[in-house]
Protein backbone atom coordinates (compact mmCIF):
# COMPACT_ATOMS: atom_id res chain seq x y z
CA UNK A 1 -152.21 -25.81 -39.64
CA UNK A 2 -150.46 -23.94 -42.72
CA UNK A 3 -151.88 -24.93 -46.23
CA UNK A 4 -149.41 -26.06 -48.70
CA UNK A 5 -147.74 -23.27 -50.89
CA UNK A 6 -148.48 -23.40 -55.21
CA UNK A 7 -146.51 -22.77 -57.55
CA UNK A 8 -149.13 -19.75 -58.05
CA UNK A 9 -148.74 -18.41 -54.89
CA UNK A 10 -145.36 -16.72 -55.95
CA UNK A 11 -146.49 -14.96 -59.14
CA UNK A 12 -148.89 -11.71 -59.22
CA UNK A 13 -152.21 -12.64 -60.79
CA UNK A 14 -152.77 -10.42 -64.27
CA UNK A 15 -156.11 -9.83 -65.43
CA UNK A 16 -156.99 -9.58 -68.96
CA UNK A 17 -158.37 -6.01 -70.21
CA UNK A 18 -162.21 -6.52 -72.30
CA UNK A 19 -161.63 -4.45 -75.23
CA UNK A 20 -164.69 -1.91 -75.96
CA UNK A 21 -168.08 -4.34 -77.05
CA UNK A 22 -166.41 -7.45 -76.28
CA UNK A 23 -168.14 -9.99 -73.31
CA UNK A 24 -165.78 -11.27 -70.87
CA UNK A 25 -164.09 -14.41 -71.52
CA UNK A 26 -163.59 -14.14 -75.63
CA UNK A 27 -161.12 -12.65 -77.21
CA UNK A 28 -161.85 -13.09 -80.91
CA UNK A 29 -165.16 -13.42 -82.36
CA UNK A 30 -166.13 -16.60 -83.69
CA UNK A 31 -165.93 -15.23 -87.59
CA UNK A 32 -162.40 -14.22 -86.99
CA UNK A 33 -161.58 -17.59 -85.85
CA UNK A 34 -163.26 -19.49 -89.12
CA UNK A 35 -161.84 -16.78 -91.51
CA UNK A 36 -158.21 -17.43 -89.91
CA UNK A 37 -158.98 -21.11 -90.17
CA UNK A 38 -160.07 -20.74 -94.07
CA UNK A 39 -156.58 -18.83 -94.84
CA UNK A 40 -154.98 -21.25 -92.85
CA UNK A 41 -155.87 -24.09 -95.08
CA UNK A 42 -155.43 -22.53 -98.38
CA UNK A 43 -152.02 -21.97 -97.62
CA UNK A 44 -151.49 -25.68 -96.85
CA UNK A 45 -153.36 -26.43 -99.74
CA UNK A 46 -150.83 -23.70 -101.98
CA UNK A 47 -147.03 -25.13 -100.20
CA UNK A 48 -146.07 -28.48 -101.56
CA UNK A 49 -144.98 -30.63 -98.33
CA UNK A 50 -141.26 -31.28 -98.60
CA UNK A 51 -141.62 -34.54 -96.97
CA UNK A 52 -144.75 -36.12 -98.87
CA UNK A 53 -143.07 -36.23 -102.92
CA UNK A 54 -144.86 -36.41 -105.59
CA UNK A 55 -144.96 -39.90 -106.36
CA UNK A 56 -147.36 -42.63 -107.44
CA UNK A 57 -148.34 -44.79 -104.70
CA UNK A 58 -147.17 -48.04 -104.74
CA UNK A 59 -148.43 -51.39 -105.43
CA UNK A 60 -151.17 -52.79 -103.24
CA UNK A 61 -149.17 -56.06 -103.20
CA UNK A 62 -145.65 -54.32 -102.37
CA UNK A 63 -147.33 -52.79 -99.12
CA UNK A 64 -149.18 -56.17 -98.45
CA UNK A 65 -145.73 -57.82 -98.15
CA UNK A 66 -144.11 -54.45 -96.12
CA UNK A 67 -147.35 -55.19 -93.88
CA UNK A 68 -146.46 -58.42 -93.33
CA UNK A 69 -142.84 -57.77 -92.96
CA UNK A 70 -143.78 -55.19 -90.45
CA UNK A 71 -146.37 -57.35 -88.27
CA UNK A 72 -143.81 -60.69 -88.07
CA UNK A 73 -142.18 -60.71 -84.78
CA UNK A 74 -139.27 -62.93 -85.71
CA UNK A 75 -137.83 -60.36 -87.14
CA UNK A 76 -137.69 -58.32 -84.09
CA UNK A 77 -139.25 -54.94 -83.35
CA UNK A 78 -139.91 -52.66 -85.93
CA UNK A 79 -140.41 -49.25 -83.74
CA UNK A 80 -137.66 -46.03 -83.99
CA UNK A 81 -136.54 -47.72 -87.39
CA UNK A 82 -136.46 -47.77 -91.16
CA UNK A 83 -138.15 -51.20 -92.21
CA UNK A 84 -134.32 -51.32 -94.23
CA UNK A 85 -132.72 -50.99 -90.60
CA UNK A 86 -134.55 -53.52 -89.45
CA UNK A 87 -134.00 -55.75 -92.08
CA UNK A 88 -130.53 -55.44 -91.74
CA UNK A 89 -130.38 -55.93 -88.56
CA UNK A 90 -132.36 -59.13 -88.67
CA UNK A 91 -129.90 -60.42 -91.10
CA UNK A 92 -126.56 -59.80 -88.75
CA UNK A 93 -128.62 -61.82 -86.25
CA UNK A 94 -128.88 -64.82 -88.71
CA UNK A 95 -132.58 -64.28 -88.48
CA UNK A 96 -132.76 -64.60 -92.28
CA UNK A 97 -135.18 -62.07 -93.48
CA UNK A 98 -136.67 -62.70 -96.41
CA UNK A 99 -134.71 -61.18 -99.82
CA UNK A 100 -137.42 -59.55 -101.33
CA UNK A 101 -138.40 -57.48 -99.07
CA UNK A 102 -134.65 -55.84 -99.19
CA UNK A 103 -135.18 -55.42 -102.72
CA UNK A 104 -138.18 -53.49 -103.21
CA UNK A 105 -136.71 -51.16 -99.89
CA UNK A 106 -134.06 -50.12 -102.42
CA UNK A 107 -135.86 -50.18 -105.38
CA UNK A 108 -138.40 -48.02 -103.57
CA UNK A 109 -135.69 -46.20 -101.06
CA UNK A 110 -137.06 -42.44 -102.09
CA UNK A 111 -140.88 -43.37 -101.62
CA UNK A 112 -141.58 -42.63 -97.66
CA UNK A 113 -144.63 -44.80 -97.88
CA UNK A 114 -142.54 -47.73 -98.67
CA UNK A 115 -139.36 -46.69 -96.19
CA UNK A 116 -141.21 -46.33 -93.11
């Protein structure tokens, strides 16, 4: 009885080269690895994000309300949209979403915090 072909079967098996002073199975040290890790973060740390703003974060009572906006299910479902889309499309259902919470998604449309 033939055993079932691989994928791997068709493709010649490479084998790494070891470099001069270097054990099988390693390819960088370990103090290259924290030293790339270290620049790595400083340059994070030196780029502003382009999607997090500098902005103050917003009320603790305005994302208590988006919370509970977010965790009603009369409303509908909330994932793959903007809590605006969703409000919106509550109110062309005649679900009747509360006004407020429309209110502070447009006073608040640039904060992503508050959007999403």
């Amino acid at each position: 009885m033939e055993q079932p072909r691989r994928i791997t079967d068709s493709f010649p098996r490479r084998r790494r080269r070891r470099g001069p002073g270097r054990p099988p199975g390693r390819l960088k040290d370990r103090k290259d690895k924290d030293k790339d890790k270290d620049k790595d973060k400083a340059q994070l740390k030196v780029r502003d994000c382009p999607r997090c703003p500098s902005q103050p974060p917003p009320d603790p009572a305005l994302m208590e309300m988006l919370r509970r906006f977010d965790l009603s299910w009369e409303y509908g479902p909330c994932s793959g949209i903007t809590r605006l889309q969703r409000w919106e499309r509550a109110q062309e259902l005649g679900l009747s979403p509360p006004g407020p919470i429309r209110d502070a998604l447009l006073e608040h449309r640039d904060n992503p915090d508050v959007t999403y």
